[in-house]
Protein backbone atom coordinates (compact mmCIF):
# COMPACT_ATOMS: atom_id res chain seq x y z
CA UNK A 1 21.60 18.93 -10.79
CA UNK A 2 20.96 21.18 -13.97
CA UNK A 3 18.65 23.91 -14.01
CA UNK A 4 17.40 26.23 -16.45
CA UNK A 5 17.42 30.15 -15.74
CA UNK A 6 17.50 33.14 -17.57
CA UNK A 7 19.85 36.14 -17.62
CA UNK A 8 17.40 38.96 -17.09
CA UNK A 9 16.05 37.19 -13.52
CA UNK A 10 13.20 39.64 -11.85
CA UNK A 11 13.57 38.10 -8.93
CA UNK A 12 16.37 35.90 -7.25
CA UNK A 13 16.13 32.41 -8.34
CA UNK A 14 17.06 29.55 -6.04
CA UNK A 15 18.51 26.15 -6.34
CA UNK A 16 15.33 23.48 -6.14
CA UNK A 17 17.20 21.10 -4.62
CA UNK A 18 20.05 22.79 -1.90
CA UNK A 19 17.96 25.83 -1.28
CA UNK A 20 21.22 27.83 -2.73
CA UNK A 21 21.37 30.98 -4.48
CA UNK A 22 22.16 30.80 -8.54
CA UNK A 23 21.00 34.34 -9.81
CA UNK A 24 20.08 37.58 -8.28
CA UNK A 25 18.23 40.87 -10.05
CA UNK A 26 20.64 43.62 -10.63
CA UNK A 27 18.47 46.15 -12.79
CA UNK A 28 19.50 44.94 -16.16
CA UNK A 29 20.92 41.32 -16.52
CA UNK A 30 20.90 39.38 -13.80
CA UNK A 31 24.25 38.66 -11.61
CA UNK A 32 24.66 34.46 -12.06
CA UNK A 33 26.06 32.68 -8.62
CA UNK A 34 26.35 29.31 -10.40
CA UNK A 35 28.87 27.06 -12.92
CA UNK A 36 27.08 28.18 -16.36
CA UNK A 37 27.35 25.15 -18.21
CA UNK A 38 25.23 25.57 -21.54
CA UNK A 39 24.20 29.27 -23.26
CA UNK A 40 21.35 28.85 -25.46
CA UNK A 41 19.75 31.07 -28.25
């Protein structure tokens, strides 16, 4: 399961399939949970 998110996350942003955490808001970036696989831009 892939899934796009971005590093400056609002809000925390959740796995669409297991329900699991991948990123959570820290202020500035965000602090990634998951296996990033692919940096674009």
């Amino acid at each position: 399961n892939e899934q796009i998110i971005f590093d400056r996350a609002a809000m925390v942003v959740k796995c669409r399939i297991c329900d699991s955490i991948l990123a959570e808001p820290q202020g500035g970036k965000a602090d990634i949970k998951a296996e990033i696989l692919e940096v674009l831009g």
